[in-house]
PDB file of N, CA and C in Angstrom:
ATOM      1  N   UNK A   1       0.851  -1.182   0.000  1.00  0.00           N
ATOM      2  CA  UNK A   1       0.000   0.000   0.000  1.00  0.00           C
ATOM      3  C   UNK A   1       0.888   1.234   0.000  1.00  0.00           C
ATOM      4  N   UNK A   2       0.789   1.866  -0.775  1.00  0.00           N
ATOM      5  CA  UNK A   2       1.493   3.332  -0.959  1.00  0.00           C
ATOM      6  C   UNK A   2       1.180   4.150   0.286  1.00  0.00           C
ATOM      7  N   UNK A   3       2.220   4.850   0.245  1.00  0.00           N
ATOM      8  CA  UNK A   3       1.912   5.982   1.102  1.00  0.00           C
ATOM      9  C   UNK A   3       0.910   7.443   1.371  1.00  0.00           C
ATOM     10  N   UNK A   4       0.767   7.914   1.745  1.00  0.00           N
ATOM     11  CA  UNK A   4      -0.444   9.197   2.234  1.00  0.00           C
ATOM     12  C   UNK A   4       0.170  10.246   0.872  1.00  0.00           C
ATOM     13  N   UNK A   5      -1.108  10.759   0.145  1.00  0.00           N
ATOM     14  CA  UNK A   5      -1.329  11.219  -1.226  1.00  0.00           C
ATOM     15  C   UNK A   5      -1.404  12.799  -0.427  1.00  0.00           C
ATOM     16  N   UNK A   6      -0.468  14.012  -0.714  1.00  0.00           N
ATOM     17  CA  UNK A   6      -0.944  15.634  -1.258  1.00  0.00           C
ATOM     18  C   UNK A   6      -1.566  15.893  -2.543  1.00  0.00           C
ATOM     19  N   UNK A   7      -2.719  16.054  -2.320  1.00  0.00           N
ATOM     20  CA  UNK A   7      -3.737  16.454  -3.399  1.00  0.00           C
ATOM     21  C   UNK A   7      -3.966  17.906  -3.116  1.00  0.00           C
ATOM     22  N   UNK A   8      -3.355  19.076  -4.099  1.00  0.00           N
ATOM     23  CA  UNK A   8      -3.758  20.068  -4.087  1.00  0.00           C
ATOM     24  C   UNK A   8      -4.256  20.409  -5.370  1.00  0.00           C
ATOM     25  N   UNK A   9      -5.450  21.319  -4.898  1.00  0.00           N
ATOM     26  CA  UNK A   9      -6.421  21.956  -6.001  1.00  0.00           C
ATOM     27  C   UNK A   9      -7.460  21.592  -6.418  1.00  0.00           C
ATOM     28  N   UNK A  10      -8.532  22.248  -7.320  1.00  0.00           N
ATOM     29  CA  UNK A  10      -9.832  21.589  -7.895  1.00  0.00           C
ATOM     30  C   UNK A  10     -10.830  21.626  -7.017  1.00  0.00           C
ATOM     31  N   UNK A  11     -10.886  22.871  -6.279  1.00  0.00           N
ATOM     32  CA  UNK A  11     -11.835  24.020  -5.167  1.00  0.00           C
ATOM     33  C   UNK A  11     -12.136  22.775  -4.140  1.00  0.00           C
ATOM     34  N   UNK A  12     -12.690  22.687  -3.351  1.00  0.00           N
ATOM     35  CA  UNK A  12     -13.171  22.072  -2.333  1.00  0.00           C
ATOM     36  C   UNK A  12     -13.546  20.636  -2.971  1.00  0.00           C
ATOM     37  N   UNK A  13     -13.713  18.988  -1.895  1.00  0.00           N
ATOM     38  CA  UNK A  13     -14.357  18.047  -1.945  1.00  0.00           C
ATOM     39  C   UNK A  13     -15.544  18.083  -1.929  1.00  0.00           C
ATOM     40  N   UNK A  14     -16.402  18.766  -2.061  1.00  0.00           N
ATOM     41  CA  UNK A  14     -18.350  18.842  -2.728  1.00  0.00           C
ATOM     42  C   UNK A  14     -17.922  18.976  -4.004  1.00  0.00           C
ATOM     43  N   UNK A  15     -17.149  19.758  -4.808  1.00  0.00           N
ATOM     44  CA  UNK A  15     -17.044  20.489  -5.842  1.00  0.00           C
ATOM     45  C   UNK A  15     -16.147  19.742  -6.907  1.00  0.00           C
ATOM     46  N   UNK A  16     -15.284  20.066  -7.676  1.00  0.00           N
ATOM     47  CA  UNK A  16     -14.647  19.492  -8.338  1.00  0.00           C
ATOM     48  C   UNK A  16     -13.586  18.223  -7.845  1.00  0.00           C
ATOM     49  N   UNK A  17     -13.013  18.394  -6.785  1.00  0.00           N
ATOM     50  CA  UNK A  17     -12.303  17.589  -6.197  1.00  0.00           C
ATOM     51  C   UNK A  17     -13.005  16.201  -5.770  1.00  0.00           C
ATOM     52  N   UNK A  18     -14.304  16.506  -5.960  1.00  0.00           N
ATOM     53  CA  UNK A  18     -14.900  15.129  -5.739  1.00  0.00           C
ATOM     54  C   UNK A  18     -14.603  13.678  -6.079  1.00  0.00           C
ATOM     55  N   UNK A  19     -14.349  13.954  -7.744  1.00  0.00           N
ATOM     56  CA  UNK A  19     -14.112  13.481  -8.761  1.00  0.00           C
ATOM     57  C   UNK A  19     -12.815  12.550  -8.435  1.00  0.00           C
ATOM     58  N   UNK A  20     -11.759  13.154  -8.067  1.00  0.00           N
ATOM     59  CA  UNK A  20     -10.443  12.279  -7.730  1.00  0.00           C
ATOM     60  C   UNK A  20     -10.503  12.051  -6.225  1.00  0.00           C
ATOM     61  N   UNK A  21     -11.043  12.690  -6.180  1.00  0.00           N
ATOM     62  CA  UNK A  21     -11.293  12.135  -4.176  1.00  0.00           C
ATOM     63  C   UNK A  21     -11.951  11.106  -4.385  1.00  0.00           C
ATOM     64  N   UNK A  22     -13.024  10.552  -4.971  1.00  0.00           N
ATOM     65  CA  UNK A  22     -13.521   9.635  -4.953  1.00  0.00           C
ATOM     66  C   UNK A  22     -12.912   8.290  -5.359  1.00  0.00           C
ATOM     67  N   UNK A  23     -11.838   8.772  -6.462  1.00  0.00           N
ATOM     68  CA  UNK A  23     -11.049   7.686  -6.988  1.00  0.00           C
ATOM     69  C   UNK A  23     -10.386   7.160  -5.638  1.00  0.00           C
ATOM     70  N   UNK A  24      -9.500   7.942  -5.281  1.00  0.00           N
ATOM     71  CA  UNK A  24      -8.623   7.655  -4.105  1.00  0.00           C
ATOM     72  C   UNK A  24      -9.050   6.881  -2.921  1.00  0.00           C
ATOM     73  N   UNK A  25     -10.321   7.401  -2.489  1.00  0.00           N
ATOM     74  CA  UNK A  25     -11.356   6.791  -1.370  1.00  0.00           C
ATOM     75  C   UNK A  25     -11.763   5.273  -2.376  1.00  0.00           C
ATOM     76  N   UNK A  26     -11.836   5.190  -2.945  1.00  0.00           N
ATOM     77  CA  UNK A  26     -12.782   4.198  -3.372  1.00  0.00           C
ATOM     78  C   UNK A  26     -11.482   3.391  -3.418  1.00  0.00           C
ATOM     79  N   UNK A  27     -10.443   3.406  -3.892  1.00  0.00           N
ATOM     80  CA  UNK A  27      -8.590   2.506  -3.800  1.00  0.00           C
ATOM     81  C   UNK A  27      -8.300   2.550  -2.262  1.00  0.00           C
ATOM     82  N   UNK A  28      -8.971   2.601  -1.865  1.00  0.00           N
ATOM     83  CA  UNK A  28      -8.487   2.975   0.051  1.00  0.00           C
ATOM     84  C   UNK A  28      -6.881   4.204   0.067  1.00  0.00           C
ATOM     85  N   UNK A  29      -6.964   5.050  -0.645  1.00  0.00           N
ATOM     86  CA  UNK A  29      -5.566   5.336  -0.409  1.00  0.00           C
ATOM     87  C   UNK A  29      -5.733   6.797   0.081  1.00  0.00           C
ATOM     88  N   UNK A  30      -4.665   7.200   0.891  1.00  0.00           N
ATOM     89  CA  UNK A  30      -4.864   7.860   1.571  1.00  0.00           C
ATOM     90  C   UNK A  30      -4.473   9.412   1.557  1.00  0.00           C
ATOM     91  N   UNK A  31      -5.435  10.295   1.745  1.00  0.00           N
ATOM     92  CA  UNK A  31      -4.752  11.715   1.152  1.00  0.00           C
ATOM     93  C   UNK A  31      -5.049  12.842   1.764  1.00  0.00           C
ATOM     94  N   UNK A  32      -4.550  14.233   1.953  1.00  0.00           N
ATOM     95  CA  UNK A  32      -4.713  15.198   2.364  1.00  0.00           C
ATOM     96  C   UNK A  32      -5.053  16.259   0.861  1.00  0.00           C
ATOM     97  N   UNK A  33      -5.827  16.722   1.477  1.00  0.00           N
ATOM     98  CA  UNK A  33      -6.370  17.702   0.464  1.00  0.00           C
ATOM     99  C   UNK A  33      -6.354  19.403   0.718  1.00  0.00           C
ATOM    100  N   UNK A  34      -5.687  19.943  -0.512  1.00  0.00           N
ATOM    101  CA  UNK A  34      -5.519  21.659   0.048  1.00  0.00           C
ATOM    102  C   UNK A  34      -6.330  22.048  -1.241  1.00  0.00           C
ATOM    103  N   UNK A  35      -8.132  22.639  -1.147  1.00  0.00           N
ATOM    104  CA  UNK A  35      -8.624  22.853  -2.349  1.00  0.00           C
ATOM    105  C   UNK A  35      -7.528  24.850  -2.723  1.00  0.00           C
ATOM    106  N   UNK A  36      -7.921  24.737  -3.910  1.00  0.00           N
ATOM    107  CA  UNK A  36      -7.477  25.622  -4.911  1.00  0.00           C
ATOM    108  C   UNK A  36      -7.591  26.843  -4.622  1.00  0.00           C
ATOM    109  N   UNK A  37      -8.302  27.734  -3.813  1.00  0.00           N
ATOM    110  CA  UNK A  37      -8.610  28.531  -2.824  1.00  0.00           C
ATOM    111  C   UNK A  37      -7.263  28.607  -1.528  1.00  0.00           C
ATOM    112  N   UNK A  38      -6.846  27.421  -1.226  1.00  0.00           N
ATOM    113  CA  UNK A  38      -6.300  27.708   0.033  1.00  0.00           C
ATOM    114  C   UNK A  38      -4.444  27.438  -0.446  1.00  0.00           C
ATOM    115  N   UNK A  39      -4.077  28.183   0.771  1.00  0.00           N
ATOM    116  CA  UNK A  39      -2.450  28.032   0.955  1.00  0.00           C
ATOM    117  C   UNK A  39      -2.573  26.690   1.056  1.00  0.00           C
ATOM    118  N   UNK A  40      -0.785  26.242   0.840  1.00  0.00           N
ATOM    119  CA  UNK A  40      -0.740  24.522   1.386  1.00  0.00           C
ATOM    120  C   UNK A  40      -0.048  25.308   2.802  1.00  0.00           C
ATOM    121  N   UNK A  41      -0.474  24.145   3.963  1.00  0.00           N
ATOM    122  CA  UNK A  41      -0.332  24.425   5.455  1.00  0.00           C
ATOM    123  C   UNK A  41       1.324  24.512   5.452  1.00  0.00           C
ATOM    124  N   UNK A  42       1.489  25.155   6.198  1.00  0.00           N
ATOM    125  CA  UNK A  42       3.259  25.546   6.857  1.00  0.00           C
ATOM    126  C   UNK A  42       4.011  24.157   6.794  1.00  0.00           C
ATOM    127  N   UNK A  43       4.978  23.562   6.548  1.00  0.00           N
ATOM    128  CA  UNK A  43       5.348  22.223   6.625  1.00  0.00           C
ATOM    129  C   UNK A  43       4.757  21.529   6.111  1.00  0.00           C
ATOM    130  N   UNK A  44       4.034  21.468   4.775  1.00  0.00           N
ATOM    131  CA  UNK A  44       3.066  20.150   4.078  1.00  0.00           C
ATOM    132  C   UNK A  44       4.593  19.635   3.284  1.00  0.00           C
ATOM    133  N   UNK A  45       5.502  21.001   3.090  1.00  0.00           N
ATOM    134  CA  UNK A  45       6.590  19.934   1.908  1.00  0.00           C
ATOM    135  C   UNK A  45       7.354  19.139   2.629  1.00  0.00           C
ATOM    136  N   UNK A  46       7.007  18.852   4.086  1.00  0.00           N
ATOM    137  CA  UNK A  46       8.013  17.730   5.171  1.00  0.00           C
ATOM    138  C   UNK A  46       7.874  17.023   5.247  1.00  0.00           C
ATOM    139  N   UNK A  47       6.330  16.539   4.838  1.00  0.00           N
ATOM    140  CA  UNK A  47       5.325  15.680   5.763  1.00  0.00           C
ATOM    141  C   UNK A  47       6.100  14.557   4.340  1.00  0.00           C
ATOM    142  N   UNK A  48       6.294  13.277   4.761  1.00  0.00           N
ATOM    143  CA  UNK A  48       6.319  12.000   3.730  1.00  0.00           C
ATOM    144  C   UNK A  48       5.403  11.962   3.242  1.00  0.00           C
ATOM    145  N   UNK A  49       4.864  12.392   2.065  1.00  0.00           N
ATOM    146  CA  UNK A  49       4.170  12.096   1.059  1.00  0.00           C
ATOM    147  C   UNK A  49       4.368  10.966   0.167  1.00  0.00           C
ATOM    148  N   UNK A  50       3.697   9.969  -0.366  1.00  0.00           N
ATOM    149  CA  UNK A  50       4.865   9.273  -1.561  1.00  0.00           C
ATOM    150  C   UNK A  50       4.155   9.772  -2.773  1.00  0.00           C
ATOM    151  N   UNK A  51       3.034  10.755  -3.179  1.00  0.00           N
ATOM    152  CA  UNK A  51       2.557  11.162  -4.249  1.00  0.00           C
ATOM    153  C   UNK A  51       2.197  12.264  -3.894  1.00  0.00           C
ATOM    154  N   UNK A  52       2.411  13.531  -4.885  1.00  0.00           N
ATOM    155  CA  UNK A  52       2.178  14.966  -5.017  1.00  0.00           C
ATOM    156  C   UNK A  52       0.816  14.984  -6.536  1.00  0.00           C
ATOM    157  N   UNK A  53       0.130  15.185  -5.980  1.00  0.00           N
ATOM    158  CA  UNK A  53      -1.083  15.627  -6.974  1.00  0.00           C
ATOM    159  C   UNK A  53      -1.320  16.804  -7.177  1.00  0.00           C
ATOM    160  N   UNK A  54      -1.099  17.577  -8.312  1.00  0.00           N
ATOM    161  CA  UNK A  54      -1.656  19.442  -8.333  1.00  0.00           C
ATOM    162  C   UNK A  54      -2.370  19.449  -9.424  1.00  0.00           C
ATOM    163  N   UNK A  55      -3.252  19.544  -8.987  1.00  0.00           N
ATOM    164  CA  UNK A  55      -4.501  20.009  -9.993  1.00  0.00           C
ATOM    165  C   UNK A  55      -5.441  21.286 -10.320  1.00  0.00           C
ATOM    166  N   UNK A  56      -5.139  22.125 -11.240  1.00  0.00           N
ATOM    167  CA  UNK A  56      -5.819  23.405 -11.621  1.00  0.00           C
ATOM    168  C   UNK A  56      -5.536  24.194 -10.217  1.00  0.00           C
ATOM    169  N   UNK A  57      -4.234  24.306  -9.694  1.00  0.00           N
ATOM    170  CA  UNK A  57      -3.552  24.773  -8.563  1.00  0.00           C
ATOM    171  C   UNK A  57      -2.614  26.160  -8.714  1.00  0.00           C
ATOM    172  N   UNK A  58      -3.165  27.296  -8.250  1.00  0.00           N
ATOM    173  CA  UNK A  58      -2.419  28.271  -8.752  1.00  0.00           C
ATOM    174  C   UNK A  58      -0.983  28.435  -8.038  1.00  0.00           C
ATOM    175  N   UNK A  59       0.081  28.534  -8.896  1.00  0.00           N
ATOM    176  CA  UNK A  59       1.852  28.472  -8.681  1.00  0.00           C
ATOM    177  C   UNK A  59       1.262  29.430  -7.295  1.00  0.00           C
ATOM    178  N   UNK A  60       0.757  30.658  -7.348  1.00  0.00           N
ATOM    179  CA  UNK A  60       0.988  31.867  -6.534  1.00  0.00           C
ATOM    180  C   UNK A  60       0.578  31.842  -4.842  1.00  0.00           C
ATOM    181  N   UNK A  61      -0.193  30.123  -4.615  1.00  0.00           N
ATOM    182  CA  UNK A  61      -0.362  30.015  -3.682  1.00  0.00           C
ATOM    183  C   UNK A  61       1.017  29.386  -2.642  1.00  0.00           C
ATOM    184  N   UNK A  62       2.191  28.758  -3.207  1.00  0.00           N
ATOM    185  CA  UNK A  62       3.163  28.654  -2.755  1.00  0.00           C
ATOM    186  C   UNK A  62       3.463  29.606  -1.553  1.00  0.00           C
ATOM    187  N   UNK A  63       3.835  29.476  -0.757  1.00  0.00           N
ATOM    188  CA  UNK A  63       4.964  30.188  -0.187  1.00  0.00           C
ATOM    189  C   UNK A  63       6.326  30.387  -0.572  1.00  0.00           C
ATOM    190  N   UNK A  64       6.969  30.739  -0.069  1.00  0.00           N
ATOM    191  CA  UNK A  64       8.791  31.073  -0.646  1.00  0.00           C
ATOM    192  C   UNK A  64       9.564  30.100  -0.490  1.00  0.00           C
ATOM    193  N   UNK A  65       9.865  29.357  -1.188  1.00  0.00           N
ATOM    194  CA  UNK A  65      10.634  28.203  -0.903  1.00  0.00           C
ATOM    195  C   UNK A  65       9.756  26.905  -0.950  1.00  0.00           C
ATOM    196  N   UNK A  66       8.395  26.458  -0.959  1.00  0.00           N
ATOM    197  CA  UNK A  66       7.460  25.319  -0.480  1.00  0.00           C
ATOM    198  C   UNK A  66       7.772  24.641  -2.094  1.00  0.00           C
ATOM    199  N   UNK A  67       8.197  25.266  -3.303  1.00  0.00           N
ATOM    200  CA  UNK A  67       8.052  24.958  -4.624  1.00  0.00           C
ATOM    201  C   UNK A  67       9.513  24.341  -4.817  1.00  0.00           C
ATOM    202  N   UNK A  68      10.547  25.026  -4.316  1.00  0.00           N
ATOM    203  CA  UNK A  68      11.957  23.926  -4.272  1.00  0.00           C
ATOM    204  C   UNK A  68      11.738  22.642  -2.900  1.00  0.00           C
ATOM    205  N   UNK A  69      11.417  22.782  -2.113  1.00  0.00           N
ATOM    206  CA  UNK A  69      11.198  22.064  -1.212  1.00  0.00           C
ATOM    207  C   UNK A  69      10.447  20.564  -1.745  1.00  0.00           C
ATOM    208  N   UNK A  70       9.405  20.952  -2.243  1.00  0.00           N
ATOM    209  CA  UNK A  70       8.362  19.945  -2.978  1.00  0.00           C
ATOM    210  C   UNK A  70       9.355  18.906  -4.265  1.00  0.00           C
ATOM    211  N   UNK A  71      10.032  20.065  -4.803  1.00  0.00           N
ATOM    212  CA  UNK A  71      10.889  19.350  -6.340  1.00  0.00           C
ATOM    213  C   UNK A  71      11.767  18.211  -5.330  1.00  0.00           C
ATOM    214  N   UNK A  72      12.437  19.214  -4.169  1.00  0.00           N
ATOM    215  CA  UNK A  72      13.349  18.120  -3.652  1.00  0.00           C
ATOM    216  C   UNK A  72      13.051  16.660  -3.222  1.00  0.00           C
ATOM    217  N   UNK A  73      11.748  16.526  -3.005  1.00  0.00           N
ATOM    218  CA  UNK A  73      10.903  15.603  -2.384  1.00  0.00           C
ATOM    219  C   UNK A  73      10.748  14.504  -3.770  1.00  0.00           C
ATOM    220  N   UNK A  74      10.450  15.067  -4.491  1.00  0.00           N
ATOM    221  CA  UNK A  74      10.307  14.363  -6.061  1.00  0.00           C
ATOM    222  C   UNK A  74      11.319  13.671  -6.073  1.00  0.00           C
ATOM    223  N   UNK A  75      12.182  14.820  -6.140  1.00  0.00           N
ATOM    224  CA  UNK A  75      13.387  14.308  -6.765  1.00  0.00           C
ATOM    225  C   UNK A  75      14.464  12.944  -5.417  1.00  0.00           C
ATOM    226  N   UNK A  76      13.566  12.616  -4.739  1.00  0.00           N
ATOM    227  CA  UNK A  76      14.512  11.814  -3.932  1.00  0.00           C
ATOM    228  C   UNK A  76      13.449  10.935  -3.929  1.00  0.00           C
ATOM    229  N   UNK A  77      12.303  10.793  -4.434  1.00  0.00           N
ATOM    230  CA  UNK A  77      11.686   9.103  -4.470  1.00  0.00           C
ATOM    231  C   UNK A  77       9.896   9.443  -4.768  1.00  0.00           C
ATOM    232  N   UNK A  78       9.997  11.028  -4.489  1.00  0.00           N
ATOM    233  CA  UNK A  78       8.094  11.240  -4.408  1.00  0.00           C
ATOM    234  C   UNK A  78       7.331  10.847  -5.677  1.00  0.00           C
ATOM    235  N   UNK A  79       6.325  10.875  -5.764  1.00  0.00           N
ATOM    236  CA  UNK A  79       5.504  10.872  -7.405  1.00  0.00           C
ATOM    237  C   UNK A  79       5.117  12.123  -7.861  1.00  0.00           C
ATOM    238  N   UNK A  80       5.485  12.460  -8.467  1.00  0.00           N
ATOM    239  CA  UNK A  80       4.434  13.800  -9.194  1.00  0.00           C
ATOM    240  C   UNK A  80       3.287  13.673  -9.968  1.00  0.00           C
ATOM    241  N   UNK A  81       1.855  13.820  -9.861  1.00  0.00           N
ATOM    242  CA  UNK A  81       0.974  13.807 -11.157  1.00  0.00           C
ATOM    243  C   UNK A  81       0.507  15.215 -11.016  1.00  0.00           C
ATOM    244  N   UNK A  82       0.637  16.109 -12.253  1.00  0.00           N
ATOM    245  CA  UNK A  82       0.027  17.110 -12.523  1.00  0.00           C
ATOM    246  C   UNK A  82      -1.121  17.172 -13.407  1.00  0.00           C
ATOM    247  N   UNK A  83      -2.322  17.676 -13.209  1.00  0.00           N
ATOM    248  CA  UNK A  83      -3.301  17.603 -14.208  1.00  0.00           C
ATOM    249  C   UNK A  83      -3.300  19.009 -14.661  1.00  0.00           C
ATOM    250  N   UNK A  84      -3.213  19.120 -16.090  1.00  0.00           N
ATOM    251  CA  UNK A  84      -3.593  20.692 -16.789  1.00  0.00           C
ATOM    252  C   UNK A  84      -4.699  21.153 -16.345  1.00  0.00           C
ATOM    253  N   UNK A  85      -4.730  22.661 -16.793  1.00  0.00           N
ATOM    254  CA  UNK A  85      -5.549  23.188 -16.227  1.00  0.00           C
ATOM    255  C   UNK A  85      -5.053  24.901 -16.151  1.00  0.00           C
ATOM    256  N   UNK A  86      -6.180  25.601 -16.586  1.00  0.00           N
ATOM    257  CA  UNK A  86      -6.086  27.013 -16.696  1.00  0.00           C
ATOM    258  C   UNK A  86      -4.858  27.943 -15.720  1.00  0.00           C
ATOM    259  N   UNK A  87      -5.085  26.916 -14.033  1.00  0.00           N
ATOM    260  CA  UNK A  87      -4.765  27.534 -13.320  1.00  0.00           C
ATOM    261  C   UNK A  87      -3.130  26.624 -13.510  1.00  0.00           C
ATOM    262  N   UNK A  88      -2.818  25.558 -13.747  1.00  0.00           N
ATOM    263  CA  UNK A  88      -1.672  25.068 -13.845  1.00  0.00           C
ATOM    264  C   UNK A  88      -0.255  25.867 -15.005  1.00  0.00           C
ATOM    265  N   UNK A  89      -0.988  26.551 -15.669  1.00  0.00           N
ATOM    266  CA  UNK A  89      -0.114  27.194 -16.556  1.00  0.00           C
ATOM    267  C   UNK A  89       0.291  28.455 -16.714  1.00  0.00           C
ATOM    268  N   UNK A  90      -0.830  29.262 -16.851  1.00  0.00           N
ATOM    269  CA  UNK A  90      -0.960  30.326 -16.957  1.00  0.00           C
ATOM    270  C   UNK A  90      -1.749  31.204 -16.859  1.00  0.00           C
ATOM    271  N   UNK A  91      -3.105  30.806 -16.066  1.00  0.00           N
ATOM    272  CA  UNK A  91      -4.505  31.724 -15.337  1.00  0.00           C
ATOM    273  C   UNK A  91      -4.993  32.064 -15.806  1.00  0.00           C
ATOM    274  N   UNK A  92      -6.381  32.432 -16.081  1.00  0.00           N
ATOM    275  CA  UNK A  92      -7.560  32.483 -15.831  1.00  0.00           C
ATOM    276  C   UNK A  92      -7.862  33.014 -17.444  1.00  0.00           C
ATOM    277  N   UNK A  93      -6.918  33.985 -17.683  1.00  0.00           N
ATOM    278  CA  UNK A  93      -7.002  34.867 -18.884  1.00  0.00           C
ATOM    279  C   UNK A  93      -5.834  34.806 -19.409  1.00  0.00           C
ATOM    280  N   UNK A  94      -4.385  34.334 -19.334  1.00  0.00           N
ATOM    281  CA  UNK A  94      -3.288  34.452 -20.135  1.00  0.00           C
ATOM    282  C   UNK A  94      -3.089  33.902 -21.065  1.00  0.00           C
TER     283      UNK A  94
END
């Protein structure tokens, strides 16, 4: 069984996030969720994750440093899945 899933983005679990929340719940696997609206919490890039999910997640909610922190995490064993998305590239209108 894999490890505890960061799922950020895709507004709240009623709302769009339903959709892959449901996947995840329904695989028993286990995840924290920061909808698209919110900061990720102080220390989420510490926590052992073994999969990073960002979905329609705006870059600008980062803090300073949470975006090298996260790569480093990748880059030593994490998963990355990114799903496109308006907010994944370039916002709303660019």
């Amino acid at each position: 069984m894999p490890g505890r899933i960061c799922y950020l983005g895709d507004d709240d679990l009623g709302q769009a996030a339903i959709y892959l929340a449901g996947i995840m719940t329904h695989f028993g696997l286990g995840f924290d969720h920061v909808p698209s609206t919110e900061k990720p919490p102080v220390g989420f890039d510490a926590k052992p994750y073994s999969l990073y999910v960002i979905s329609d997640y705006p870059a600008a909610n980062f803090a300073s440093g949470q975006l090298e922190r996260l790569a480093d995490r990748v880059a030593d064993g994490a998963g990355l899945a990114m799903f496109g998305g308006w907010e994944s590239f370039h916002g709303r209108l660019g």
